[in-house]
Protein backbone atom coordinates (compact mmCIF):
# COMPACT_ATOMS: atom_id res chain seq x y z
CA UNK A 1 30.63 16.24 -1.36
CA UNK A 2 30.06 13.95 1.72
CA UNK A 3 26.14 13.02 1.80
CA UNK A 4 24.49 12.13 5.22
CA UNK A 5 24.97 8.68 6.66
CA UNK A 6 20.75 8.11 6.48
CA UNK A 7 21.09 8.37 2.65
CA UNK A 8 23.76 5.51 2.20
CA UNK A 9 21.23 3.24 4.82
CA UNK A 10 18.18 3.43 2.18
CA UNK A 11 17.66 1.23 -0.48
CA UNK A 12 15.87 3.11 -3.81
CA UNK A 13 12.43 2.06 -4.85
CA UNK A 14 13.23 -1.04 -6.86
CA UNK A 15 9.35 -0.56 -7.90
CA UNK A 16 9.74 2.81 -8.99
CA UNK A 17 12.85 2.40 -11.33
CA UNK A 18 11.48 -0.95 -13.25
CA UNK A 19 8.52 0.98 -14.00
CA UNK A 20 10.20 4.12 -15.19
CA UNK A 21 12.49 1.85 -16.83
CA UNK A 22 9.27 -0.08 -18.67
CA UNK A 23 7.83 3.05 -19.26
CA UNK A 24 11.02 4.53 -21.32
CA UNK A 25 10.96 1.37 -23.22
CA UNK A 26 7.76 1.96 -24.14
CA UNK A 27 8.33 5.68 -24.97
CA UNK A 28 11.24 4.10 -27.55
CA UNK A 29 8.04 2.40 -29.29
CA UNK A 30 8.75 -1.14 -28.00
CA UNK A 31 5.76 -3.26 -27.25
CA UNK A 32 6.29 -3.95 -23.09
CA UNK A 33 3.66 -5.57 -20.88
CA UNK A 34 4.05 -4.08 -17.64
CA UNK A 35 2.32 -5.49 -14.58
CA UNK A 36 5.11 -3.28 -12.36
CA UNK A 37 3.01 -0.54 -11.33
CA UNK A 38 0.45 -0.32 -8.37
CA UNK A 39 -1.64 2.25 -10.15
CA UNK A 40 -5.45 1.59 -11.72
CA UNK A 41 -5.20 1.59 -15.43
CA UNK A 42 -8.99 3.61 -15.05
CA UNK A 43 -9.06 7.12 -14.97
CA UNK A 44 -10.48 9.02 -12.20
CA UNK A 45 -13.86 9.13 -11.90
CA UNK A 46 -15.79 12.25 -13.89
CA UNK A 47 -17.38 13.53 -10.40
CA UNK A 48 -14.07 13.64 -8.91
CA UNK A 49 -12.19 15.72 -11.56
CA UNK A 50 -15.27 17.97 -11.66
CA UNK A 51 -14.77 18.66 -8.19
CA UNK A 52 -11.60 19.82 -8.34
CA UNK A 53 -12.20 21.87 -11.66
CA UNK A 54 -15.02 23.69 -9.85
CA UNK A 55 -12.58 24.05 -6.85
CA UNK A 56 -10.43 25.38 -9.08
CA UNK A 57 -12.78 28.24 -10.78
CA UNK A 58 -13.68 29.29 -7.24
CA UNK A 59 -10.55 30.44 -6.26
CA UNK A 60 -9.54 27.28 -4.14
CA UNK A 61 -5.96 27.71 -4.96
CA UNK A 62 -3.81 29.41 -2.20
CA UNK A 63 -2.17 28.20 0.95
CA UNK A 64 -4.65 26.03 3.26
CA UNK A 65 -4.56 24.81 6.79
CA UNK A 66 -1.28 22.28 7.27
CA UNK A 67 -3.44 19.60 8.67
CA UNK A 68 -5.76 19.82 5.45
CA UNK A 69 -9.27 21.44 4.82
CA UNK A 70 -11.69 21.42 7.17
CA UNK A 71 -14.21 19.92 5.20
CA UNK A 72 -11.96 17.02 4.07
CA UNK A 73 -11.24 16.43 7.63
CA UNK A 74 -14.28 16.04 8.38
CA UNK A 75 -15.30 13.41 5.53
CA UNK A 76 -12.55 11.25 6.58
CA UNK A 77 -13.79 11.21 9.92
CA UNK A 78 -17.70 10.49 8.98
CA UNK A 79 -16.18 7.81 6.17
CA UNK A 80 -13.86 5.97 9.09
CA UNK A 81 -17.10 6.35 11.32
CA UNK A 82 -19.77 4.84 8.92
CA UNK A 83 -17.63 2.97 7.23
CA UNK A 84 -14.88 1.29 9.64
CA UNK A 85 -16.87 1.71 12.99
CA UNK A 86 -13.92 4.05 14.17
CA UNK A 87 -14.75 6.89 16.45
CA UNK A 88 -12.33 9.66 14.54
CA UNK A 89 -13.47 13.42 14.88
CA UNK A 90 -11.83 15.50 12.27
CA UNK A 91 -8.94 16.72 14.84
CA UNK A 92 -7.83 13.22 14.83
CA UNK A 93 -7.17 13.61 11.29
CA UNK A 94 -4.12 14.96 9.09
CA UNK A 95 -4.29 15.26 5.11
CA UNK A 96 -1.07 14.30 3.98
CA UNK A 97 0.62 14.42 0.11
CA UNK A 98 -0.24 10.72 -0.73
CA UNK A 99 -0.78 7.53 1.32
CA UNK A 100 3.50 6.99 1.72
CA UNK A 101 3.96 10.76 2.65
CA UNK A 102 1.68 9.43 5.79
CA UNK A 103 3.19 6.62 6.83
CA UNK A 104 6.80 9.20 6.60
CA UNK A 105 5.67 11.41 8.92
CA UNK A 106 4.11 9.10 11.56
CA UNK A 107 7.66 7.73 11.56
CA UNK A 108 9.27 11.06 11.66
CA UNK A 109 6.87 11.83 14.96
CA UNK A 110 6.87 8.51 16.64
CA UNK A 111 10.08 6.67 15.97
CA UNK A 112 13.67 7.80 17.70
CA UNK A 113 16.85 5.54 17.43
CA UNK A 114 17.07 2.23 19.61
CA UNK A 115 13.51 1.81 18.66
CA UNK A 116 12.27 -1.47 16.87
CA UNK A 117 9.62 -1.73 14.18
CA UNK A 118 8.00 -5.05 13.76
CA UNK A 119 7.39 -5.16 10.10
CA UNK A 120 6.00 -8.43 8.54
CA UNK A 121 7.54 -10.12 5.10
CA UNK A 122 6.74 -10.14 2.15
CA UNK A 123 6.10 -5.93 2.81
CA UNK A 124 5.69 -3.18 0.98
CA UNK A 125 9.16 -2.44 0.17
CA UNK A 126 9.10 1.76 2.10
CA UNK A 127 8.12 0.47 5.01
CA UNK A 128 11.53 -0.77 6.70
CA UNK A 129 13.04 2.64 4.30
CA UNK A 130 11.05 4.65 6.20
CA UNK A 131 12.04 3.30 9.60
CA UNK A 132 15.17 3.30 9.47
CA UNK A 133 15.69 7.37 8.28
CA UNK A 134 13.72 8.10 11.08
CA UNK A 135 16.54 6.39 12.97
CA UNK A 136 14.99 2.83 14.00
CA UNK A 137 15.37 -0.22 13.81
CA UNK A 138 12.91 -2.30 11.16
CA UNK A 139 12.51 -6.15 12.95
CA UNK A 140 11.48 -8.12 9.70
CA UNK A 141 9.45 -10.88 10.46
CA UNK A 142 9.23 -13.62 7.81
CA UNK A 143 5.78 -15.31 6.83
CA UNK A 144 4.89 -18.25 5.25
CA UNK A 145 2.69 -18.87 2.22
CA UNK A 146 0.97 -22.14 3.79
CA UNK A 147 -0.43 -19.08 6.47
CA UNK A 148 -0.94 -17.02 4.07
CA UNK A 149 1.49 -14.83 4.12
CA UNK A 150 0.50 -13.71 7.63
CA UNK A 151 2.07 -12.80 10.45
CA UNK A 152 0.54 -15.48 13.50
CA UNK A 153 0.03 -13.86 17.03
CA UNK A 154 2.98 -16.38 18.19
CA UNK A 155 5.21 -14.67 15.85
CA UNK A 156 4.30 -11.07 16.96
CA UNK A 157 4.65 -12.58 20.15
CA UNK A 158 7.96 -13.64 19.47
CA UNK A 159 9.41 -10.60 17.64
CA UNK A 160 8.37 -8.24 20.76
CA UNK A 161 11.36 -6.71 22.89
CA UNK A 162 11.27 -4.07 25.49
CA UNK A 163 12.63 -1.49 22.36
CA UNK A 164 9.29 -2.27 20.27
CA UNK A 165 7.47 0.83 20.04
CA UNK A 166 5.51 0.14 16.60
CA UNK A 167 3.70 -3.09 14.54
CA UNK A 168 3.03 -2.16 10.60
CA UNK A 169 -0.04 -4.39 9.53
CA UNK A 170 -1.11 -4.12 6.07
CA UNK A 171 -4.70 -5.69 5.04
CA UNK A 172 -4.85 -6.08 2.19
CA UNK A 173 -1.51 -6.69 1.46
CA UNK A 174 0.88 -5.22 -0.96
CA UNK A 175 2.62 -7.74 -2.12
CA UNK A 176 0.81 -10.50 -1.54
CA UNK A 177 -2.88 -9.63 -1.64
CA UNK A 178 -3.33 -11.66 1.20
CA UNK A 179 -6.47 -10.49 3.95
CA UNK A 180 -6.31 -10.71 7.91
CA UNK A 181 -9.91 -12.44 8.76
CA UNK A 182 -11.58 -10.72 11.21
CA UNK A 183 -10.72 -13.55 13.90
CA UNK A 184 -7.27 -13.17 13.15
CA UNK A 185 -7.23 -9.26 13.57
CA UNK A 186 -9.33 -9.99 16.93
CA UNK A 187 -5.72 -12.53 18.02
CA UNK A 188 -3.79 -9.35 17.05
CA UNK A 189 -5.07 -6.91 18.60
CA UNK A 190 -5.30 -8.99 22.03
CA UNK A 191 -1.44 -9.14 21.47
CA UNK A 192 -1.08 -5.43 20.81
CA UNK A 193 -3.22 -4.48 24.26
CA UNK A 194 -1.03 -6.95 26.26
CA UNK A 195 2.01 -5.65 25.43
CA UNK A 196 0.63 -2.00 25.29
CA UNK A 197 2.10 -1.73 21.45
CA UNK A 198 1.48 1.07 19.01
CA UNK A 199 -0.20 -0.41 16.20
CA UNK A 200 -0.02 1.36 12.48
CA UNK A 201 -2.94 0.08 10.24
CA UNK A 202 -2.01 0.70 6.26
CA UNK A 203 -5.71 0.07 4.58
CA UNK A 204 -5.62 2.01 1.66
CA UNK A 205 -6.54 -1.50 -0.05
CA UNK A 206 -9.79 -1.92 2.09
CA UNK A 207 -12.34 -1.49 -0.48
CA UNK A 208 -10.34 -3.86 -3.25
CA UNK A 209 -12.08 -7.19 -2.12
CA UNK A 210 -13.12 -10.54 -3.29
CA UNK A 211 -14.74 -13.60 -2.69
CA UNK A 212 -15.98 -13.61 0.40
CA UNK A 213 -13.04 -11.64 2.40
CA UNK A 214 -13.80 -9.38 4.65
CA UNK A 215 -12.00 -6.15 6.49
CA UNK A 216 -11.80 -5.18 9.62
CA UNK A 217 -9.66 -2.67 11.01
CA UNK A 218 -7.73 -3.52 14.37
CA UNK A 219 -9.16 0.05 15.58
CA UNK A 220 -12.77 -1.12 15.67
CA UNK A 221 -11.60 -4.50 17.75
CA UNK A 222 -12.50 -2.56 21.02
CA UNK A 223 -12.09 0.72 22.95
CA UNK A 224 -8.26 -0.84 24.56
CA UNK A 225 -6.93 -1.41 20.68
CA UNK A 226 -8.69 1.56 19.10
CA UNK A 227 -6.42 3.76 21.93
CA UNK A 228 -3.61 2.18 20.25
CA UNK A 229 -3.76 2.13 17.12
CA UNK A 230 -3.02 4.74 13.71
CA UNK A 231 -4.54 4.60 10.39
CA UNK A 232 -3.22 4.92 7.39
CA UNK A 233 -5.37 5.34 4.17
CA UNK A 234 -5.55 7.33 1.11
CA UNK A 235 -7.20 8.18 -2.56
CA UNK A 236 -4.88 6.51 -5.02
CA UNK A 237 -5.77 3.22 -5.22
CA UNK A 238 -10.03 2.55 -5.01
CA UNK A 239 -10.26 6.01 -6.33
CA UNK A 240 -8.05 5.78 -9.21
CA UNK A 241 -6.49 8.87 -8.12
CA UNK A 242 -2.59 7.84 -7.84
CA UNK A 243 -1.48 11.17 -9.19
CA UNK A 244 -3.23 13.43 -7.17
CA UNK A 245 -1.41 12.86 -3.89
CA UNK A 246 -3.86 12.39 -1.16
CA UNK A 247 -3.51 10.28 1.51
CA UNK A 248 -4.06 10.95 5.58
CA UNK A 249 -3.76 8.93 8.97
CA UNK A 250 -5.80 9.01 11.62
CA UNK A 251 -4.80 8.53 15.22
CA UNK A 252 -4.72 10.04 18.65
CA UNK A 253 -4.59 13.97 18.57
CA UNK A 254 -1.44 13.94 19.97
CA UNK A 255 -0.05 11.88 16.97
CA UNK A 256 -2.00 14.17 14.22
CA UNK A 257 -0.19 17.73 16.48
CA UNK A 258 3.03 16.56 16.06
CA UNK A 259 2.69 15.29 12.36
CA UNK A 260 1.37 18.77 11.83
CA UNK A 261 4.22 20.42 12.81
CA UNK A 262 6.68 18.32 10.88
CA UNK A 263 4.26 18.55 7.78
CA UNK A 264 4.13 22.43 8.42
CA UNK A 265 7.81 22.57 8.28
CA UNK A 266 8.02 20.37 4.88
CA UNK A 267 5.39 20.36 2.62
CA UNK A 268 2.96 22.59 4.15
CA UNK A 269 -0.73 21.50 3.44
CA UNK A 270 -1.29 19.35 0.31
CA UNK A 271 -2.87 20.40 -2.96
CA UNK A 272 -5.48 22.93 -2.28
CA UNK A 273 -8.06 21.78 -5.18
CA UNK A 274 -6.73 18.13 -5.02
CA UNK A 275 -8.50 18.46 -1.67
CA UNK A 276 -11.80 19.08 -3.12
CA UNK A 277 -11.54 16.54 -5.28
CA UNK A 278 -10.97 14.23 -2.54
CA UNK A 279 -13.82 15.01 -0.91
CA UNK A 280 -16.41 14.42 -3.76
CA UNK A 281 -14.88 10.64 -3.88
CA UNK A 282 -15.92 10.22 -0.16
CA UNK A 283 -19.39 11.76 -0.66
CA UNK A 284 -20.13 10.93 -3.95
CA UNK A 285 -21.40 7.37 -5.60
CA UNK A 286 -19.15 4.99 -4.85
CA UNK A 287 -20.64 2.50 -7.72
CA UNK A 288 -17.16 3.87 -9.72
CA UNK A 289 -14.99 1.98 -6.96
CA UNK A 290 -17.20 -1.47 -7.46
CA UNK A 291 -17.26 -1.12 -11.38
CA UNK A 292 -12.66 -0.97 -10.61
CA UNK A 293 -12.81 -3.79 -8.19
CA UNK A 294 -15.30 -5.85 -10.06
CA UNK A 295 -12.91 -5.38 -13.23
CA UNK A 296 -10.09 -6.15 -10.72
CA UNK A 297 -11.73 -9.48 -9.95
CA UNK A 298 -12.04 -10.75 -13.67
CA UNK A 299 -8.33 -9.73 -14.28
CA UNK A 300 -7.47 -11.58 -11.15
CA UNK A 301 -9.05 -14.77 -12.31
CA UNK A 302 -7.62 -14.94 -15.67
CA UNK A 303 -3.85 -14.27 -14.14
CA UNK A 304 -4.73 -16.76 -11.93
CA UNK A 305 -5.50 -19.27 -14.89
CA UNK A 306 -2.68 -18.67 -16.50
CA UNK A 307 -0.11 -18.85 -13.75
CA UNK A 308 -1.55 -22.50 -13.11
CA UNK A 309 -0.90 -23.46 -16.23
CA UNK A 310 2.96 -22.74 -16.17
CA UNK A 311 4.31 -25.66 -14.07
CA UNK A 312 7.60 -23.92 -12.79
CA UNK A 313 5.48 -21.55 -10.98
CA UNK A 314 3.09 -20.86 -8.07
CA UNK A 315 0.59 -18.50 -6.78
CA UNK A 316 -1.34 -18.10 -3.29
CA UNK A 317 -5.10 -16.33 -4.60
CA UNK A 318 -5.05 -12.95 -3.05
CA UNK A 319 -7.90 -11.97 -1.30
CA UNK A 320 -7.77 -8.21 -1.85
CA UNK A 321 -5.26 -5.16 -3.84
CA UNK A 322 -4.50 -5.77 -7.55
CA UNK A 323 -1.20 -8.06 -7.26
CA UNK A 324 -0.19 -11.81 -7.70
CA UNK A 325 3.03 -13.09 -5.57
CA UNK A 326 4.28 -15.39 -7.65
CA UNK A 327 6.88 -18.16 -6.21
CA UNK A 328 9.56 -18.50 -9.03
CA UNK A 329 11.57 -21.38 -6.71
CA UNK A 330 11.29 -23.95 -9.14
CA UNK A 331 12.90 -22.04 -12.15
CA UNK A 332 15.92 -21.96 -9.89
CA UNK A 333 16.67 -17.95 -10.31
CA UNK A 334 16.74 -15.35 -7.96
CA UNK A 335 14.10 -12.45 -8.53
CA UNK A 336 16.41 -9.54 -9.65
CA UNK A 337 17.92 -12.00 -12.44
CA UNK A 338 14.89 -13.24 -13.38
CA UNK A 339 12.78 -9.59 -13.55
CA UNK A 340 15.59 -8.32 -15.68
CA UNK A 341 15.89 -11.11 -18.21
CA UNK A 342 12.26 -11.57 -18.33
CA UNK A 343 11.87 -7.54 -19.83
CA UNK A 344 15.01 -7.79 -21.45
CA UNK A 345 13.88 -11.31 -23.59
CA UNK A 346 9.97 -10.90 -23.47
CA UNK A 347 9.57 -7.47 -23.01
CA UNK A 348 7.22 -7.76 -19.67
CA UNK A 349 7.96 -5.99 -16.57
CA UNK A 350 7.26 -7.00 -13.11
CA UNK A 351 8.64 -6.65 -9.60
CA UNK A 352 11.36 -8.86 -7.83
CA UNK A 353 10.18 -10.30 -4.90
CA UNK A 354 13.84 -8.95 -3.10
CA UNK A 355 12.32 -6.00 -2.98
CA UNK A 356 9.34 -7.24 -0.65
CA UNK A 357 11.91 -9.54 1.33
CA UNK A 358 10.84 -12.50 -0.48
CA UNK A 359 14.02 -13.45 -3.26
CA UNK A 360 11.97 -17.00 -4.56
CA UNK A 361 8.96 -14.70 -5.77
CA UNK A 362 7.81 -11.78 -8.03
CA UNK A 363 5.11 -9.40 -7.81
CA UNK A 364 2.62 -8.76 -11.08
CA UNK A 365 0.25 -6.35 -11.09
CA UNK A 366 -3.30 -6.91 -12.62
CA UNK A 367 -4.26 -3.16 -12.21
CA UNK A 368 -3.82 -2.98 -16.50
CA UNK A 369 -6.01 -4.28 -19.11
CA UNK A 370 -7.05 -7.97 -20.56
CA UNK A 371 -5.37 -7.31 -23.42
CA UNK A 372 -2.10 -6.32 -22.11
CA UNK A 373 -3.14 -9.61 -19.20
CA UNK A 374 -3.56 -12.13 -22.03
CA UNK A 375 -0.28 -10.93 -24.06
CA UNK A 376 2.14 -10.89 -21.25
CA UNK A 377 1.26 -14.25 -19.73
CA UNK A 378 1.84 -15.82 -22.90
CA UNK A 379 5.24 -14.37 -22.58
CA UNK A 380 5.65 -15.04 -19.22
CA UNK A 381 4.44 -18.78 -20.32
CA UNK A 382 7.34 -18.64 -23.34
CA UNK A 383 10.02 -17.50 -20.88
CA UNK A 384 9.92 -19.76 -18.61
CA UNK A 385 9.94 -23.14 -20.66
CA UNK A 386 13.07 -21.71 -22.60
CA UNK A 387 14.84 -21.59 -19.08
């Protein structure tokens, strides 16, 4: 059987098999420490699930508008309104099966091949994926950890040809955790009105903060960038609702038509009652998101502590998400090797930085508990002085 040609040009989820592989391990009884995952240990919040049972024994279970409910549609818009200072209506919204089903079909609609997608590195590891089986080009753009792991305007600057239709930014960042400062969204946005560049915002971290960062979306810079840019945003992450596959983008009408009618002709609409579940995060108390990112924040600060104490290795403090990038130069091993020996010898799993475009790093999730924190450092600590 002779596959298609876009199946041989993606690489699989690196992310997704070391955590199935952790959690098989695990299944087998063996004690693993797994900071692999970008899901919230918590569950989902009580109000939320109620929602959707209620949904549920009211009938809310057959076929529903492609674009999503009405009602969710509209909650997006007054959150990105109230919330983001961006002027969405609900027709400039599309529910979608999960925050990466979103990003997949704004590629589907937007990108054709010859075009060029300016993706910064370290990235989430779909992003270039996705480009390139809609048929473009990804245009990787490395950063530096003395910047932050941020992409400066000189370097968008710089990666910008006459076949650039898109820029992915991602604040806060998965990998890195890293936060554009509103200043430095201001630079980029001039740059993406210039050049009259399509912009796609993922900020499905937004409400994942610390210290004293702050977000701002590049939509809310002004009327010029708002024109031009898409959002990207979902459920999973500040909601502790991974499993329930709701994500959405908002952008011109236009965009949200034409993702309608790919979505139509793939998925249809997403989970009916998962819908209404969604909706009671948005309009409910949001004290369950700070009591997660507050928990977040003490997790961070302990994985901080311990990284610092293991000489061979390095961390930048992220700013926002759930994740350390850790720089593993120093122990001399390339992340694949090292991820692999490092569950195979301690029993801990975590993500090679390859799969980010970073090889000298790895990525470790704090979204788990203290206990499981405390244990797997200390393992992390043993395996690298026996290198």
């Amino acid at each position: 059987m002779k596959l298609a040609t876009r199946v041989s040009q993606v690489t699989p989820s690196i992310t997704l098999a070391i955590s199935a592989k952790a959690k098989a391990m695990k299944a087998e009884g063996i004690d693993v420490c797994s900071f692999s995952a970008g899901e919230p240990d918590f569950d989902t919040p009580a109000h939320i699930k109620e929602a959707a049972k209620s949904a549920l024994d009211k009938g809310k279970t057959k076929y529903g508008p492609a674009a999503g409910e009405p009602k969710l549609r509209e909650a997006i818009a007054n959150k990105l309104q109230n919330d983001n200072a961006l002027n969405y209506r609900p027709e400039n919204i599309i529910v979608t099966n999960g925050g990466k089903h979103s990003l997949f079909n704004l590629m589907l609609a937007l990108i054709e091949p010859g075009d060029e997608v300016i993706i910064p590195a370290p990235y989430w590891l779909s992003y270039p994926e996705m480009v390139k089986l809609a048929g473009g080009s990804p245009v990787i753009v490395s950063t530096q950890q003395e910047h932050g792991y941020k992409i400066t305007p000189q370097q968008l600057l710089g990666a910008i040809t006459s076949n650039t239709k898109l820029f992915v930014l991602n604040s806060p960042s998965n990998p890195t955790g890293s936060v554009y400062t509103p200043d430095e969204i201001r630079s980029l946005a001039e740059i993406i009105v210039e050049k009259n560049l399509l912009v796609v915002s993922d900020e499905i971290y937004e409400k994942i903060l610390y210290d004293d960062a702050r977000h701002l979306s590049i939509g809310a810079v002004g009327a010029e960038s708002f024109d031009r840019t898409v959002v990207s945003s979902g459920f999973a992450k500040s909601y502790a609702m991974t499993g329930w596959r709701v994500g959405y983008i908002a952008a011109p009408v236009e965009v949200i038509k034409a993702m309608t009618t790919i979505q139509s002709h793939s998925t249809s609409n997403v989970c009916t009652f998962a819908q209404y579940g969604a909706i009671a995060a948005l309009e409910g108390s949001q004290d369950c998101v700070e009591q997660m990112r507050q928990a977040f924040a003490r997790r961070r600060q302990i994985m901080l502590q311990a990284i610092a104490s293991i000489s061979q290795l390095s961390s930048s403090k992220p700013q926002g998400a759930f994740y350390l990038f850790v720089d593993i130069s120093k122990t001399g091993m390339k992340s694949l090797d090292f991820c692999n020996n490092l569950l195979l010898n301690q029993k801990v799993a975590a993500i090679p930085g390859v799969a980010f475009g970073a090889d000298n790093c790895i990525r470790l999730s704090y979204a788990t508990d203290l206990t499981s924190i405390n244990k797997g450092m200390e393992r992390l600590d043993k395996f690298v002085n026996n290198l």
